[in-house]
Protein backbone atom coordinates (compact mmCIF):
# COMPACT_ATOMS: atom_id res chain seq x y z
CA UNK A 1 -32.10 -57.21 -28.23
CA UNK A 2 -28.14 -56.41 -27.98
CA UNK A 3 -26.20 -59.49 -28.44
CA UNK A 4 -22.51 -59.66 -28.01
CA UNK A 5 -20.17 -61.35 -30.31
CA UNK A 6 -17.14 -62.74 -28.61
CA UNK A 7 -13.99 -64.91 -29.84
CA UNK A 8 -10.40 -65.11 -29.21
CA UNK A 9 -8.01 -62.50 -31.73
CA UNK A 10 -7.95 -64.09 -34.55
CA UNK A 11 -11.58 -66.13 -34.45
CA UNK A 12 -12.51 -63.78 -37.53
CA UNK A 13 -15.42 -62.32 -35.18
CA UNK A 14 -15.05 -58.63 -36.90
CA UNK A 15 -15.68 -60.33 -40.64
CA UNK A 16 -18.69 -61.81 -39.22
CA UNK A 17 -20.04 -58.85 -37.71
CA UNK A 18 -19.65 -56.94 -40.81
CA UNK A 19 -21.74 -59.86 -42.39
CA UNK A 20 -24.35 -59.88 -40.03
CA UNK A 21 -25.00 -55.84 -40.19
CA UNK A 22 -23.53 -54.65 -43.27
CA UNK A 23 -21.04 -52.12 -40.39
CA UNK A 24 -18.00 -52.23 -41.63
CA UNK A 25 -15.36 -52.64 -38.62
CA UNK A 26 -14.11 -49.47 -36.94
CA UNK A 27 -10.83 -50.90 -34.56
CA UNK A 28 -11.19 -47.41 -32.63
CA UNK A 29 -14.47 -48.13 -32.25
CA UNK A 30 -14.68 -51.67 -31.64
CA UNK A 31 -12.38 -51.19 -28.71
CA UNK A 32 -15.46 -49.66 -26.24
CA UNK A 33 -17.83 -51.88 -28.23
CA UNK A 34 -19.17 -51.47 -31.62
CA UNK A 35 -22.94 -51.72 -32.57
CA UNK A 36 -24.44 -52.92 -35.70
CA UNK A 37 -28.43 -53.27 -36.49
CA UNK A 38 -30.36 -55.43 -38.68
CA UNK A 39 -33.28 -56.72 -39.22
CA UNK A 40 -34.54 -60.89 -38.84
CA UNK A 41 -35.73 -61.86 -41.69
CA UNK A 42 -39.17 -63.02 -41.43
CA UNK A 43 -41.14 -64.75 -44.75
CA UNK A 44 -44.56 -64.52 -42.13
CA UNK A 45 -44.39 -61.13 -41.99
CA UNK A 46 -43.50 -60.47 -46.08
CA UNK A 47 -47.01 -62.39 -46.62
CA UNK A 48 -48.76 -60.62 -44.34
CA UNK A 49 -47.50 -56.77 -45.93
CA UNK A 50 -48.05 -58.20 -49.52
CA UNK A 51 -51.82 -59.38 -48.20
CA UNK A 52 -52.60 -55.85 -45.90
CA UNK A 53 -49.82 -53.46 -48.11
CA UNK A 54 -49.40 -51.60 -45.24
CA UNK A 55 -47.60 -47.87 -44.80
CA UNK A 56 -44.79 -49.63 -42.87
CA UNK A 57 -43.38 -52.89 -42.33
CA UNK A 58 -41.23 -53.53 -39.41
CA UNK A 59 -39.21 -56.41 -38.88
CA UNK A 60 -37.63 -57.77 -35.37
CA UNK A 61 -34.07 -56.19 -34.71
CA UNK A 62 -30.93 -57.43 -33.39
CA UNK A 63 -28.45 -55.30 -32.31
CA UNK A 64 -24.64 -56.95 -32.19
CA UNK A 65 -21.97 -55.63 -30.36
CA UNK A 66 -18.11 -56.21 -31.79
CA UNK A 67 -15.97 -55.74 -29.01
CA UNK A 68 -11.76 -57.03 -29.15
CA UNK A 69 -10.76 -60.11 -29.12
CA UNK A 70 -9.65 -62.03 -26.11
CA UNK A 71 -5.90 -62.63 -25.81
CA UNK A 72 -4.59 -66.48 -25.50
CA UNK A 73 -0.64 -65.01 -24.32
CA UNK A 74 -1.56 -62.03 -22.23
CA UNK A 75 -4.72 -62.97 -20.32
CA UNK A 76 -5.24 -59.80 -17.70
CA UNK A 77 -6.91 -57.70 -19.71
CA UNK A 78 -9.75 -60.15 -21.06
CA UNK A 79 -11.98 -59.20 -17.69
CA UNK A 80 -12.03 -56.11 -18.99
CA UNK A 81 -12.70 -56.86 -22.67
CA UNK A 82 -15.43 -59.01 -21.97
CA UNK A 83 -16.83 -56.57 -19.13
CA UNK A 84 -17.84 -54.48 -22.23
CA UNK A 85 -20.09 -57.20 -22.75
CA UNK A 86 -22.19 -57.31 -19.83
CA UNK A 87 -25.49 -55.17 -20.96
CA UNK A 88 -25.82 -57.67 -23.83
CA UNK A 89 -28.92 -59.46 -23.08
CA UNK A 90 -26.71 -63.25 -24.74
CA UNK A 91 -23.20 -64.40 -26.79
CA UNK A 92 -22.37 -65.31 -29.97
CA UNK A 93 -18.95 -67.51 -29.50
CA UNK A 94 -17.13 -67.06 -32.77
CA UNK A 95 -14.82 -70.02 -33.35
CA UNK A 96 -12.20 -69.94 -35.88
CA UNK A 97 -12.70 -72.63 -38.39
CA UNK A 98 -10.40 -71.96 -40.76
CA UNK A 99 -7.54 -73.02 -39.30
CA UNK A 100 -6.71 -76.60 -38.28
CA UNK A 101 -7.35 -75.18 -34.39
CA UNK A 102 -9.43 -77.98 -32.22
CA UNK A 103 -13.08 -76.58 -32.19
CA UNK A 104 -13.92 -78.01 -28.72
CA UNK A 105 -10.63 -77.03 -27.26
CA UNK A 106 -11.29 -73.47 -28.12
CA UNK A 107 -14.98 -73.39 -26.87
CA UNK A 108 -13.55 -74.45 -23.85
CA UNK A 109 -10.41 -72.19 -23.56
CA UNK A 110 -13.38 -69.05 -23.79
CA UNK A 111 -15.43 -70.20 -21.28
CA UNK A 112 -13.10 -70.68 -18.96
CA UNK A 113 -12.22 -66.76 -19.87
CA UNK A 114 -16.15 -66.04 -18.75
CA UNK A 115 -15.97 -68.10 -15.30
CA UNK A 116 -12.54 -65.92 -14.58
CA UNK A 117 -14.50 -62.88 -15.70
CA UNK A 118 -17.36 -63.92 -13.14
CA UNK A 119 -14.82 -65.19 -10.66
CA UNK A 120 -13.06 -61.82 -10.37
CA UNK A 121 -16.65 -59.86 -10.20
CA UNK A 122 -18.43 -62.22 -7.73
CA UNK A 123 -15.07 -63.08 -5.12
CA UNK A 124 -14.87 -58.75 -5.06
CA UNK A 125 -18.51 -58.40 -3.58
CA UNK A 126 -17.83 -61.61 -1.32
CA UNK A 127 -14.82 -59.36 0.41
CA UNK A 128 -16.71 -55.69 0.56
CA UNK A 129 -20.05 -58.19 2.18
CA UNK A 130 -17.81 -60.10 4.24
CA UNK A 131 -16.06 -56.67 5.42
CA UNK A 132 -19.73 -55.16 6.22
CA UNK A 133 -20.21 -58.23 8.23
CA UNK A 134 -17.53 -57.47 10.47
CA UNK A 135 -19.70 -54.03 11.34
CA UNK A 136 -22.40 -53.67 13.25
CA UNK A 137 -25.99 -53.24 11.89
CA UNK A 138 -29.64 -54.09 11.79
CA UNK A 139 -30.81 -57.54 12.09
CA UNK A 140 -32.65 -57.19 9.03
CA UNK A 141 -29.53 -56.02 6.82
CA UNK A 142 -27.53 -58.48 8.25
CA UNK A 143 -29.83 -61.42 7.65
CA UNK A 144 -29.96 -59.71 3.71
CA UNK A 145 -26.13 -59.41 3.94
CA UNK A 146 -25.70 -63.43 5.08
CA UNK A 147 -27.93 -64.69 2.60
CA UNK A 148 -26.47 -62.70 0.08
CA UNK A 149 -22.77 -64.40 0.94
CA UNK A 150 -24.19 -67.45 0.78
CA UNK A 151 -25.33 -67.38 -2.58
CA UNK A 152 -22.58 -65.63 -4.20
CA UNK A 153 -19.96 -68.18 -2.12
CA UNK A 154 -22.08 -71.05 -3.62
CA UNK A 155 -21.43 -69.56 -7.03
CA UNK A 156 -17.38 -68.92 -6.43
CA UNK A 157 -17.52 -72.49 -5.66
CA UNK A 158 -19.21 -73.42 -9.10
CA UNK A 159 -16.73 -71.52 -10.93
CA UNK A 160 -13.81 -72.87 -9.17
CA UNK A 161 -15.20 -76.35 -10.58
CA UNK A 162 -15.33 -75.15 -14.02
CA UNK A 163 -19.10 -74.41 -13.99
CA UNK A 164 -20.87 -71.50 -14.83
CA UNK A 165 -23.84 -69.93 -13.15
CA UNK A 166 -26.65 -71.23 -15.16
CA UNK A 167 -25.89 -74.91 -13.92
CA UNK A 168 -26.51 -74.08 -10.70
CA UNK A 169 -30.21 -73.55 -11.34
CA UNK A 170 -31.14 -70.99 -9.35
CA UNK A 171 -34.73 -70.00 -8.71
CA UNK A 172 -35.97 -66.74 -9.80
CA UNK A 173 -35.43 -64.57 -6.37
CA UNK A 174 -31.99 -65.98 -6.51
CA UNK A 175 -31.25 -64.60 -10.04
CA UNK A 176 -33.29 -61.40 -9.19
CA UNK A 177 -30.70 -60.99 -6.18
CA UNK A 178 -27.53 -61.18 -8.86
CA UNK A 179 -28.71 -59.41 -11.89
CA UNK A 180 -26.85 -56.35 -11.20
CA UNK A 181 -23.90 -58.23 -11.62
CA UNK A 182 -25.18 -59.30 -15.15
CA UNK A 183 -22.89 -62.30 -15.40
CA UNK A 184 -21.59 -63.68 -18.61
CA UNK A 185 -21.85 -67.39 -17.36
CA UNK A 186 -25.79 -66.55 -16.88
CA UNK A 187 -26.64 -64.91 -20.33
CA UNK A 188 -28.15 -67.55 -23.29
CA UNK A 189 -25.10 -68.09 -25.83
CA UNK A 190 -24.51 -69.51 -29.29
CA UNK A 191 -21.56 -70.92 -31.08
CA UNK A 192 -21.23 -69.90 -34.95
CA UNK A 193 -17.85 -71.60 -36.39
CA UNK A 194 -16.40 -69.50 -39.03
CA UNK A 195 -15.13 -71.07 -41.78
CA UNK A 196 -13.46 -70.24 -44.43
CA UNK A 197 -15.00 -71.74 -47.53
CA UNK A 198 -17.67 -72.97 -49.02
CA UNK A 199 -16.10 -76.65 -49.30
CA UNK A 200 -15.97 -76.96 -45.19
CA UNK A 201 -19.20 -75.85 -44.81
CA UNK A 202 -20.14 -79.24 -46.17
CA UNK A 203 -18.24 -80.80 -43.78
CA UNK A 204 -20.33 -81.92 -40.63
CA UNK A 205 -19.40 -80.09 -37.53
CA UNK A 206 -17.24 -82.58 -35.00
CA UNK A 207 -18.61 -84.39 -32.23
CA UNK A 208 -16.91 -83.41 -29.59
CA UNK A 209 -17.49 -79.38 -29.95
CA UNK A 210 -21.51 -80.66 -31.00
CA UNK A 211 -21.55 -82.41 -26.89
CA UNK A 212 -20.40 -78.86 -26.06
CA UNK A 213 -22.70 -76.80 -28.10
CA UNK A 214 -25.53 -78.98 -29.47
CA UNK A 215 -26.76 -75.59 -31.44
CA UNK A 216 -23.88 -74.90 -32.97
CA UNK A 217 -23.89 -73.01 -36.14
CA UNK A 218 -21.63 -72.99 -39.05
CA UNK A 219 -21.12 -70.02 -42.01
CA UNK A 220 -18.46 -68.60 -44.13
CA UNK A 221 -19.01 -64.75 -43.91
CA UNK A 222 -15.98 -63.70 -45.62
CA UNK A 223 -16.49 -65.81 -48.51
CA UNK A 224 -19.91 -64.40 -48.87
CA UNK A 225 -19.11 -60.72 -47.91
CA UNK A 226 -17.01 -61.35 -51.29
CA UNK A 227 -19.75 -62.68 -53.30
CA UNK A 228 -21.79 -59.80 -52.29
CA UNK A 229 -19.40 -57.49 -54.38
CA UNK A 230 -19.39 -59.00 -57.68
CA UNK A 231 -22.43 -58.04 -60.09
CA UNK A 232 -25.48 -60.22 -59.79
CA UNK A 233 -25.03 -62.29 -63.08
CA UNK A 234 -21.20 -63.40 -62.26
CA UNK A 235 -22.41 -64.15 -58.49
CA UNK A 236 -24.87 -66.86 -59.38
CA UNK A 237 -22.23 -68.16 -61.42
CA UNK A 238 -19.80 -68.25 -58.35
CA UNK A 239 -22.52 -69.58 -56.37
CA UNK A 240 -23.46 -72.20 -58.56
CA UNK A 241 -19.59 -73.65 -59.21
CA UNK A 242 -19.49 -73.74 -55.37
CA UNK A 243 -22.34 -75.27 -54.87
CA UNK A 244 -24.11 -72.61 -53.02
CA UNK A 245 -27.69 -72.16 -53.35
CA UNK A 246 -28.39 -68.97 -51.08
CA UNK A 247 -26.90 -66.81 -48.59
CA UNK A 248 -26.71 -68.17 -45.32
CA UNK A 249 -27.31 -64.91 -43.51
CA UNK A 250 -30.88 -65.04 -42.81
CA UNK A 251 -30.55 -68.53 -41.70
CA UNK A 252 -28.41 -67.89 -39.05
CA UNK A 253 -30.06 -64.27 -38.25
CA UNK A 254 -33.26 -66.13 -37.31
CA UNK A 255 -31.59 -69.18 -35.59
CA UNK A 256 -29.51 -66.47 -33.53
CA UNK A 257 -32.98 -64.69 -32.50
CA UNK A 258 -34.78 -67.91 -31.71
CA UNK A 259 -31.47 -69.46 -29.73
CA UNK A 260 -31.86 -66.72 -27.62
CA UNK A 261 -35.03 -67.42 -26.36
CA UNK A 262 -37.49 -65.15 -28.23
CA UNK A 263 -40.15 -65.58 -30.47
CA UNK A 264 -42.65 -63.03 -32.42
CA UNK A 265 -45.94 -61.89 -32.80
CA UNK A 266 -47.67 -59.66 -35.24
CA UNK A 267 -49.67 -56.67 -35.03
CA UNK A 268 -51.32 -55.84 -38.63
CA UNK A 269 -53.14 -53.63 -40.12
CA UNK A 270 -53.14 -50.78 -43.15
CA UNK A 271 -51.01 -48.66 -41.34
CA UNK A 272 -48.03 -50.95 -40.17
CA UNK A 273 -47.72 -54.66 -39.86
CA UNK A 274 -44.96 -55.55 -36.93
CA UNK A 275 -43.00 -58.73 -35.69
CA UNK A 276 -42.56 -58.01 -32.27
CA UNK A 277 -39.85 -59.39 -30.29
CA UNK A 278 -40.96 -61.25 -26.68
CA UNK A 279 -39.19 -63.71 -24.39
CA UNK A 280 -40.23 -67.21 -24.57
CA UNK A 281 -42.99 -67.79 -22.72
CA UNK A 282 -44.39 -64.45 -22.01
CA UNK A 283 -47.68 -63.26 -21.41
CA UNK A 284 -50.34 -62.01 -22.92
CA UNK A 285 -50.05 -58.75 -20.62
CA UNK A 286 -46.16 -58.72 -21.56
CA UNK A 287 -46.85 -58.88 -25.22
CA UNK A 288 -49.14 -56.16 -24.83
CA UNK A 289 -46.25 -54.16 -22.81
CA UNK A 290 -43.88 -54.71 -25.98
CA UNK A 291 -46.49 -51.91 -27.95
CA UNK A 292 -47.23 -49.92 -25.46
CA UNK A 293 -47.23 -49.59 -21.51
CA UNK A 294 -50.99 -48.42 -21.20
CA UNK A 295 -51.96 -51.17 -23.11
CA UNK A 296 -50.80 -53.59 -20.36
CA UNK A 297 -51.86 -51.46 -17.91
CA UNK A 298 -55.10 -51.54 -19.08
CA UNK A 299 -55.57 -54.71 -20.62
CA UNK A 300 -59.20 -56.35 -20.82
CA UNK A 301 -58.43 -59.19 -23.43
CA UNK A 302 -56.48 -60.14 -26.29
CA UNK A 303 -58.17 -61.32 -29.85
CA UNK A 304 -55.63 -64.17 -31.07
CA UNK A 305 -55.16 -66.51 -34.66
CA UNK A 306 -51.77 -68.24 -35.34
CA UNK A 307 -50.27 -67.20 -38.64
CA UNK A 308 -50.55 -70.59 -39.92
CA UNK A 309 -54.81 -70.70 -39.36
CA UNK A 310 -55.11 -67.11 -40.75
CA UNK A 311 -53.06 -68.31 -43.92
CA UNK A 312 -55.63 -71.19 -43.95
CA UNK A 313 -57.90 -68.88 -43.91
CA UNK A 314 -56.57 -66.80 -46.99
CA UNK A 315 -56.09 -63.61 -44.73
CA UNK A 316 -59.24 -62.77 -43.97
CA UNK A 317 -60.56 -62.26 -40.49
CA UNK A 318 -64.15 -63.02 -40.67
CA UNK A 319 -63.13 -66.91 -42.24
CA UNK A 320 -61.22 -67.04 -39.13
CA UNK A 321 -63.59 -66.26 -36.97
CA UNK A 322 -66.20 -68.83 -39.08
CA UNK A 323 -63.27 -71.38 -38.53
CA UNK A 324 -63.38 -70.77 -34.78
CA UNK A 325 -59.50 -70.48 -34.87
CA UNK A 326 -60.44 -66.53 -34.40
CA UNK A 327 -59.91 -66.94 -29.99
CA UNK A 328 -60.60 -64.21 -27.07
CA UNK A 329 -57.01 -64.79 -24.72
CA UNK A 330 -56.88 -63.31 -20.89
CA UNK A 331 -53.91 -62.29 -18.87
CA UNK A 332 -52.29 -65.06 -18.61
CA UNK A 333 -52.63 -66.83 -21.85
CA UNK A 334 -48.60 -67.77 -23.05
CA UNK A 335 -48.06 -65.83 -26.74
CA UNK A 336 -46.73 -68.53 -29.41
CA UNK A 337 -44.27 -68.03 -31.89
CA UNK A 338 -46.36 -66.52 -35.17
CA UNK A 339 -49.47 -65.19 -33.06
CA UNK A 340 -51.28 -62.58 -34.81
CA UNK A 341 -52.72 -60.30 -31.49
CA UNK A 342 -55.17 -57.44 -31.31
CA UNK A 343 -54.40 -56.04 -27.65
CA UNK A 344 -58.03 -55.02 -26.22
């Protein structure tokens, strides 16, 4: 899963990417779109290795993408900066909360940058369908061509309201129609303020910016980027004058993942134990897909215990299945959050 992080210059996005990965920021690099990988942190998955002491452990991945900042004076290039954007499959909005800058102002200054971004992408097809409809061609195309216009016009009119494309809840043949366009307005986001020390992280986040972004997120990456670089005995000193208990990362690594729809389920065994990464509210069958395609191809059934009833049942299989918390799953049977499958 690629996620962008996004913020205007200045939002201390770059210090917080360098956080989240450990990649220090390249500005050549960051300029086209710089990646970073790490690992979710996942305490499931550390019991199950330490119970099955597998050859490999693999943990669910999330790639972020740094890209430059969006300008608040020169505005014409920030289509293009946040075109690099587009593959990711969701945002991270990185507000700057070190400053005395008004949270919900800037939340809304950036996505009004994404509806331009949209705006400009969406109004261009509009005029090449709208010039194709002046042609002549099958009655089949042009039907296609008509409905197409419709849609995307009924969008252009949501962003010239100051809406973006997800409230216009479109059905699933309607997004199918504008994926290629892989618009910002449609992709799952997050807010994560930064701030700047460990004394406003105590502070509640305001009101106003929580009616915006009910998910919102606060850390203070630079402060523990610093932390990270002292030796072990003098950080829990730090820690414990600023009344810090833990690092934050992991924290906001899995609420990240799970904000962006996705959940996990584990495969285990003596020779790897694996989080895999699936949408929310995927099928069996999909789950299955995430290991390997002939699996799903040929799927028959899937055996299924929840972490939680397998750590009831100390980690052992047969008490499961004694339990009756052990369960045979079809096709269409919706993977939770924690399920332990065996694809048959």
């Amino acid at each position: 899963m690629k996620i962008g992080l996004v913020g205007f210059s200045g939002s201390g996005k770059s210090t917080v990417f360098q956080w989240l990965t450990g990649v220090k920021p390249d500005p050549a690099k960051i300029q086209h779109g710089q990646v970073g990988d790490t690992k979710v942190p996942d305490a499931r998955l550390d019991a199950l290795a330490a119970h099955f002491k597998p050859k490999k452990t693999t943990y669910a991945h999330i790639t972020f993408l740094d890209t430059p900042g969006l300008l608040n004076d020169d505005r014409k290039d920030n289509p293009r900066r946040l075109g690099i954007l587009r593959e990711s499959a969701g945002l991270v909005i990185v507000l700057d909360g070190y400053s005395r800058s008004d949270l919900a102002h800037q939340l809304r200054r950036f996505r009004e940058e994404l509806l331009f971004a949209d705006l400009e992408v969406v109004t261009n097809r509009v005029e090449r369908l709208q010039t194709q409809l002046k042609k002549p061609k099958p009655a089949k195309e042009r039907e296609a061509d008509e409905a197409e216009l419709a849609l995307l016009q009924r969008m252009t009119g949501s962003f010239e309201a100051g809406q973006g494309a997800s409230a216009l809840g479109l059905t699933e043949d309607e997004e199918k129609a504008v994926r290629s366009f892989q618009l910002l307005t449609l992709k799952p986001e997050m807010v994560l303020v930064n701030r700047g020390d460990a004394e406003a992280l105590k502070k509640k986040l305001p009101d106003d910016l929580l009616t915006l972004a009910p998910g919102a997120l606060q850390a203070a990456p630079k402060l523990e980027l610093e932390l990270e670089e002292l030796p072990e005995d003098e950080r829990a000193a730090f820690m414990a004058d600023l009344g810090l208990t833990a690092s934050d990362r992991g924290d906001i690594l899995r609420r990240i993942f799970y904000g962006m729809g996705r959940l996990v389920f584990f495969t285990v065994g003596e020779d790897e134990c694996r989080a895999w990464p699936l949408l929310r509210g995927s099928t069996a069958v999909d789950g299955a897909g995430q290991i390997h395609t002939d699996l799903a191809k040929n799927f028959v059934r899937a055996e299924v215990v929840s972490f939680e009833d397998f750590q009831n049942c100390h980690f052992q299989m047969k008490e499961a299945k004694a339990k009756g918390v052990h369960r045979l799953e079809g096709k269409t049977y919706i993977v939770h959050d924690g399920d332990i499958m065996h694809i048959l």
